[in-house]
N, C-alpha and C. Protein backbone atom coordinates (compact mmCIF):
# COMPACT_ATOMS: atom_id res chain seq x y z
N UNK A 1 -29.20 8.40 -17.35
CA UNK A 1 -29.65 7.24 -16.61
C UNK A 1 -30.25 7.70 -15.29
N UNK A 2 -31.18 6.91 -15.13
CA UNK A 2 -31.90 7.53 -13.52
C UNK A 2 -31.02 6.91 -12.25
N UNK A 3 -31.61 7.27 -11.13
CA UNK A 3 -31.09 6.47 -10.21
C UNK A 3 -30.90 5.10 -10.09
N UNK A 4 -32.41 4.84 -10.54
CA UNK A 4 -32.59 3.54 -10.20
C UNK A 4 -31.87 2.47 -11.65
N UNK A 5 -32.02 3.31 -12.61
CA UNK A 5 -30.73 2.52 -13.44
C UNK A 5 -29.54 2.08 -13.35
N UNK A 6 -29.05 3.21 -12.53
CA UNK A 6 -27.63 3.28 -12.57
C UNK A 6 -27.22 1.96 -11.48
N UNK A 7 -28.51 2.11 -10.60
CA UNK A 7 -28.22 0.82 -9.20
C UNK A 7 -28.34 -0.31 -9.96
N UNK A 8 -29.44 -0.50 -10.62
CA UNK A 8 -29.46 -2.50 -11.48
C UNK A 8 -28.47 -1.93 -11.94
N UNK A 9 -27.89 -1.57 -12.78
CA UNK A 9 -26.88 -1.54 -13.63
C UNK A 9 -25.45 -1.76 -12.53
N UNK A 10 -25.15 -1.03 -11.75
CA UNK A 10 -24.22 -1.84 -10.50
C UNK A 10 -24.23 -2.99 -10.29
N UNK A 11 -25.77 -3.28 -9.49
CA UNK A 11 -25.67 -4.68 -9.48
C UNK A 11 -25.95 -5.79 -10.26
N UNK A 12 -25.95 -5.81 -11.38
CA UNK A 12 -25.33 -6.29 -13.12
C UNK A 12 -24.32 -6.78 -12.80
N UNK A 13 -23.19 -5.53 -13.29
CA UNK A 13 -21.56 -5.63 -13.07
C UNK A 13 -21.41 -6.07 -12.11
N UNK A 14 -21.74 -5.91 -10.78
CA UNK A 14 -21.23 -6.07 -9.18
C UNK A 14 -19.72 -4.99 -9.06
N UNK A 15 -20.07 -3.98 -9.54
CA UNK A 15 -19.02 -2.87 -9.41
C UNK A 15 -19.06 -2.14 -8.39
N UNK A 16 -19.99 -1.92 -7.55
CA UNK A 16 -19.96 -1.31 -6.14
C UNK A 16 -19.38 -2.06 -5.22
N UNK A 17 -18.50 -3.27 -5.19
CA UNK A 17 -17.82 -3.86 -3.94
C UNK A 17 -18.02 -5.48 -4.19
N UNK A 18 -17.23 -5.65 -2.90
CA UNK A 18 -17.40 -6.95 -2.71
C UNK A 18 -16.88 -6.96 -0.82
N UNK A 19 -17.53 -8.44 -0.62
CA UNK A 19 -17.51 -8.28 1.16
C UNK A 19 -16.12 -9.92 0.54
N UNK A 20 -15.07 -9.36 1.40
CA UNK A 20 -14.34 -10.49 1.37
C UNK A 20 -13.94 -10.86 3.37
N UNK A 21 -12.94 -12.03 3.67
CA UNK A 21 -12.30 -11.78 4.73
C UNK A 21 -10.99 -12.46 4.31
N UNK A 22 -10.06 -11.49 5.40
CA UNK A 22 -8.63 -11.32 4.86
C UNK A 22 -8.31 -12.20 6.50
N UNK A 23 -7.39 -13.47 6.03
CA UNK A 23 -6.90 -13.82 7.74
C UNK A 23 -5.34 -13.64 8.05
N UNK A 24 -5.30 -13.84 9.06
CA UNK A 24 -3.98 -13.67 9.69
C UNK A 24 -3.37 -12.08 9.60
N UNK A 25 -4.32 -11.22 9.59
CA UNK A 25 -3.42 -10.03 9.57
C UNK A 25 -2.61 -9.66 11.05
N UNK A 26 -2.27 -8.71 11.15
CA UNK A 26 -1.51 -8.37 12.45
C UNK A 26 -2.20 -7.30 12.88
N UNK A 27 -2.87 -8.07 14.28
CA UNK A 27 -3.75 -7.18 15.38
C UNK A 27 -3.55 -5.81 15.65
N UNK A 28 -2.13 -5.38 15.99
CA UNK A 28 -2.04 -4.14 15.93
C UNK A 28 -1.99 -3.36 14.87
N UNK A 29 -1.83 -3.67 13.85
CA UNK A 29 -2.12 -2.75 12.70
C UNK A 29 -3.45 -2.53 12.24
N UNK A 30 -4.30 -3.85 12.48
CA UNK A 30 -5.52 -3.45 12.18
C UNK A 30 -6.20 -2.51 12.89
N UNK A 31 -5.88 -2.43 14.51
CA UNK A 31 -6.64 -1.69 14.61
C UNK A 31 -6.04 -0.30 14.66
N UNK A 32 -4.54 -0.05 14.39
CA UNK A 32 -4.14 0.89 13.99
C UNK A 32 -4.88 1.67 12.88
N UNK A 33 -5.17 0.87 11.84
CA UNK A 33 -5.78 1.18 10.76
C UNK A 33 -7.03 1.58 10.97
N UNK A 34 -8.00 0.62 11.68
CA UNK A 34 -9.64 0.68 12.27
C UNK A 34 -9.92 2.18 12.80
N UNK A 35 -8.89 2.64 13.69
CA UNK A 35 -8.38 3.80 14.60
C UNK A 35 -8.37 5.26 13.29
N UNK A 36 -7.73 4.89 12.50
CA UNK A 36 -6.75 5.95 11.61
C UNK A 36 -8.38 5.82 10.39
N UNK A 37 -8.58 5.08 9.92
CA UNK A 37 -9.95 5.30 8.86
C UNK A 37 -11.08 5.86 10.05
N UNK A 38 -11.53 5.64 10.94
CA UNK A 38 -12.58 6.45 11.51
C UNK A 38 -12.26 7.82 11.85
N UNK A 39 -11.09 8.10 12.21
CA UNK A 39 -10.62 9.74 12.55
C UNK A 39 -10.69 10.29 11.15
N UNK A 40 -10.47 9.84 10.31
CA UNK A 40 -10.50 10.31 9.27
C UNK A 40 -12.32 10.19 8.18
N UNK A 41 -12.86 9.88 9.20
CA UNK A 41 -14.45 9.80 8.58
C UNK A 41 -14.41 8.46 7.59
N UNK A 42 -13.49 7.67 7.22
CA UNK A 42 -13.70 6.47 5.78
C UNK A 42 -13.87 5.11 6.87
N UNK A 43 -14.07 4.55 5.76
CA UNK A 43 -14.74 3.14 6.53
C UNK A 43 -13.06 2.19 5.87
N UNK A 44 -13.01 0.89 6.66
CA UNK A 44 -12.05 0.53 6.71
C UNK A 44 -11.45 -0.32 5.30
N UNK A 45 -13.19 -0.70 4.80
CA UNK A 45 -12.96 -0.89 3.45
C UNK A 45 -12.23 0.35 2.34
N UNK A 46 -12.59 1.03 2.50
CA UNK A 46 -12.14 2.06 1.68
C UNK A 46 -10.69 2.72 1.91
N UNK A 47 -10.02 2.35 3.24
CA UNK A 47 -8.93 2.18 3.63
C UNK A 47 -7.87 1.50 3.06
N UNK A 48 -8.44 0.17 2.94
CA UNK A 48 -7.74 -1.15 2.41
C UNK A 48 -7.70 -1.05 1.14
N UNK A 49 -8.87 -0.64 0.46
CA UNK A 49 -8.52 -0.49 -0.98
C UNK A 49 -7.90 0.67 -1.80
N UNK A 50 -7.67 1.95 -0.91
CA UNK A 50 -6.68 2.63 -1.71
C UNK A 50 -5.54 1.95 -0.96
N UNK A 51 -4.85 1.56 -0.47
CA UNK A 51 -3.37 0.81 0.27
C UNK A 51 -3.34 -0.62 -0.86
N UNK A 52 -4.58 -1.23 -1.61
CA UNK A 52 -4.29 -2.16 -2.50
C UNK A 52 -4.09 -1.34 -3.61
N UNK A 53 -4.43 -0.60 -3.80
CA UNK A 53 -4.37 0.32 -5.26
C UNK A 53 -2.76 0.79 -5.12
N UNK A 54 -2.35 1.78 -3.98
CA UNK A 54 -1.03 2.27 -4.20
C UNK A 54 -0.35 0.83 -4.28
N UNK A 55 -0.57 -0.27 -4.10
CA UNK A 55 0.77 -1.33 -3.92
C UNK A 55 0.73 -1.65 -5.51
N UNK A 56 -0.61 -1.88 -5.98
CA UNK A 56 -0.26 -2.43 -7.15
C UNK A 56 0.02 -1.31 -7.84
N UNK A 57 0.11 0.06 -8.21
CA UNK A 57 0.47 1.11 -8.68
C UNK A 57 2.30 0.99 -9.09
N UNK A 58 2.79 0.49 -7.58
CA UNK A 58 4.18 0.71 -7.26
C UNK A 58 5.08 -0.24 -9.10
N UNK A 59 5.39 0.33 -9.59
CA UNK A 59 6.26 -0.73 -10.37
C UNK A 59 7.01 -1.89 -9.18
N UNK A 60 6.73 -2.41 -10.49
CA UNK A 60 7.28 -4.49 -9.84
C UNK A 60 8.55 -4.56 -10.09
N UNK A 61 9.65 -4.13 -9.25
CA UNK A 61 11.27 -4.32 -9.65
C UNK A 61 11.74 -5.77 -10.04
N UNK A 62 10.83 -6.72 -9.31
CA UNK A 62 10.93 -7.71 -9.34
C UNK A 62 10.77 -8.57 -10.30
N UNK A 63 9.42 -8.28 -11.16
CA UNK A 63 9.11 -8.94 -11.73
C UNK A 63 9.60 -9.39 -12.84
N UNK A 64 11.06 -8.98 -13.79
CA UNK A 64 11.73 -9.03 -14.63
C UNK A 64 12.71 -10.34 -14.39
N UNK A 65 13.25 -9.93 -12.56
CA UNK A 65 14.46 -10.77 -12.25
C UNK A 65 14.03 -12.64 -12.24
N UNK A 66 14.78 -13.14 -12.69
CA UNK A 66 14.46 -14.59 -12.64
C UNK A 66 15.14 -14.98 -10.75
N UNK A 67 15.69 -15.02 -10.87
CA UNK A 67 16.82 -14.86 -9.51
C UNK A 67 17.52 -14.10 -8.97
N UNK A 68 17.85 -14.01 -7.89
CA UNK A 68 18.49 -13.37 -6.95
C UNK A 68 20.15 -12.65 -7.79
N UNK A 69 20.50 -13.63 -7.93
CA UNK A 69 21.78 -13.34 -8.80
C UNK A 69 21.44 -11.95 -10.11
N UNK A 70 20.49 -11.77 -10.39
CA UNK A 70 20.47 -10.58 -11.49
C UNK A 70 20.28 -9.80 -10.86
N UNK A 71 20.14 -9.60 -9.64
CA UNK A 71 19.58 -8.24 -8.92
C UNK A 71 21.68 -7.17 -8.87
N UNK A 72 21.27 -5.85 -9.58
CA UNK A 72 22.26 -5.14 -9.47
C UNK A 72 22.23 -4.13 -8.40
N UNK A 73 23.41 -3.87 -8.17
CA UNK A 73 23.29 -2.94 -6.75
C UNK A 73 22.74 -1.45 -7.19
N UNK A 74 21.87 -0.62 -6.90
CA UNK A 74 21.22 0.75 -7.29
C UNK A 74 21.86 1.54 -6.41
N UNK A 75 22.24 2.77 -7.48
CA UNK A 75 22.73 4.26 -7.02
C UNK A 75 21.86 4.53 -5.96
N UNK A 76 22.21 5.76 -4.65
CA UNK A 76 21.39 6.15 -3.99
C UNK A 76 21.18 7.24 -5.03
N UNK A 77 19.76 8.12 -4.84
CA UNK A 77 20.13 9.30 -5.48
C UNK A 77 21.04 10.49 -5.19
N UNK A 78 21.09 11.49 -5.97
CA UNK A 78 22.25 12.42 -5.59
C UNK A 78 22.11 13.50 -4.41
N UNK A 79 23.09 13.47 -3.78
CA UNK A 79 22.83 14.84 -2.66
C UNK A 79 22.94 13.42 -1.13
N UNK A 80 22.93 12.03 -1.35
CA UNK A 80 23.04 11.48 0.06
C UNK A 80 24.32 10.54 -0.28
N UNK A 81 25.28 11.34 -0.97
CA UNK A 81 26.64 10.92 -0.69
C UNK A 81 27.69 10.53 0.39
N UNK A 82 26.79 10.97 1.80
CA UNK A 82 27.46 11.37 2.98
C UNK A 82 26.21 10.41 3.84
N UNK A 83 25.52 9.47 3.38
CA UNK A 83 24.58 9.10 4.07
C UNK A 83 25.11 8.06 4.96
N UNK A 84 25.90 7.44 4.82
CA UNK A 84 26.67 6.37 6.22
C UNK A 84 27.36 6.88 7.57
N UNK A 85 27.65 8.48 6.76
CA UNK A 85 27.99 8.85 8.37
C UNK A 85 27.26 9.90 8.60
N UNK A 86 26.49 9.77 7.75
CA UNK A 86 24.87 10.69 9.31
C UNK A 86 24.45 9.78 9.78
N UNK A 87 24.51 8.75 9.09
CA UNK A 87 23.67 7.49 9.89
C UNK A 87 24.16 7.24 11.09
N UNK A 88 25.71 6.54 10.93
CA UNK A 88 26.71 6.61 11.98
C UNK A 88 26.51 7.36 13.38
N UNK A 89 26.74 9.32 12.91
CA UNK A 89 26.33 9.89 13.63
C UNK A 89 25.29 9.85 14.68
N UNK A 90 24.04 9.41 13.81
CA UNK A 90 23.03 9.17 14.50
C UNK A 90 23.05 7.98 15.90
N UNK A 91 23.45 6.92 15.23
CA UNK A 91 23.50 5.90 15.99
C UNK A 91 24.60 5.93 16.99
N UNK A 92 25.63 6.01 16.08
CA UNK A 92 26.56 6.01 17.08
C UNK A 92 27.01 7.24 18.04
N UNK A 93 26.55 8.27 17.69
CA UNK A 93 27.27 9.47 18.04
C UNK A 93 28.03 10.21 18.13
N UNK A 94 28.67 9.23 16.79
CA UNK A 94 30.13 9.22 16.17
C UNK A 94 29.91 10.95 15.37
C-alpha cells in the first residue's frame, strides 16, 4: 500500500485518533501529567491513552462480585508476614 493509501484508508476506519474532552479532572495532576509527557518528548494524548490501556488491561476483581458481602479477605503474598510491624515501626517508631 502507498502512503497515500494507507492515509484514506485511516481515515475510512478513523483509526488514527479521536479529539475528545474529559471534564472535571484534577488540576494538579493534569498538569503533573502535561509536565511528565513533555519531559518525556510524548504528547499528552498519548499519555492518557497508554494509562487507559494499562487500566483496562488490569483484571476486573470486581466484576464477578454482585455485592460487597462476597468480597473474601486475600492472602498478602509470602515473605510480608511481619508487615504490621514494619509498618508500626515506621509510623510509630515502635
Amino acid at each position: 500500500m502507498t502512503t497515500i493509501a494507507v492515509a484514506h484508508f485511516a481515515h475510512m476506519c478513523d483509526i488514527r485518533g479521536m479529539d475528545t474532552t474529559i471534564r472535571n479532572l484534577d488540576e494538579q495532576a493534569y498538569r503533573a501529567l502535561k509536565a511528565r509527557a513533555a519531559l518525556s518528548g510524548r504528547t499528552i494524548g498519548d499519555t492518557v491513552t497508554e494509562a487507559i490501556r494499562a487500566y483496562l488491561a488490569r483484571p476486573d476483581r470486581f466484576a464477578r462480585i454482585g455485592s460487597l458481602r462476597e468480597l473474601r479477605p486475600q492472602a498478602y503474598p509470602e515473605g510480608n508476614e511481619r508487615l504490621s510491624e514494619a509498618v508500626d515501626s515506621v509510623a510509630y517508631g515502635a
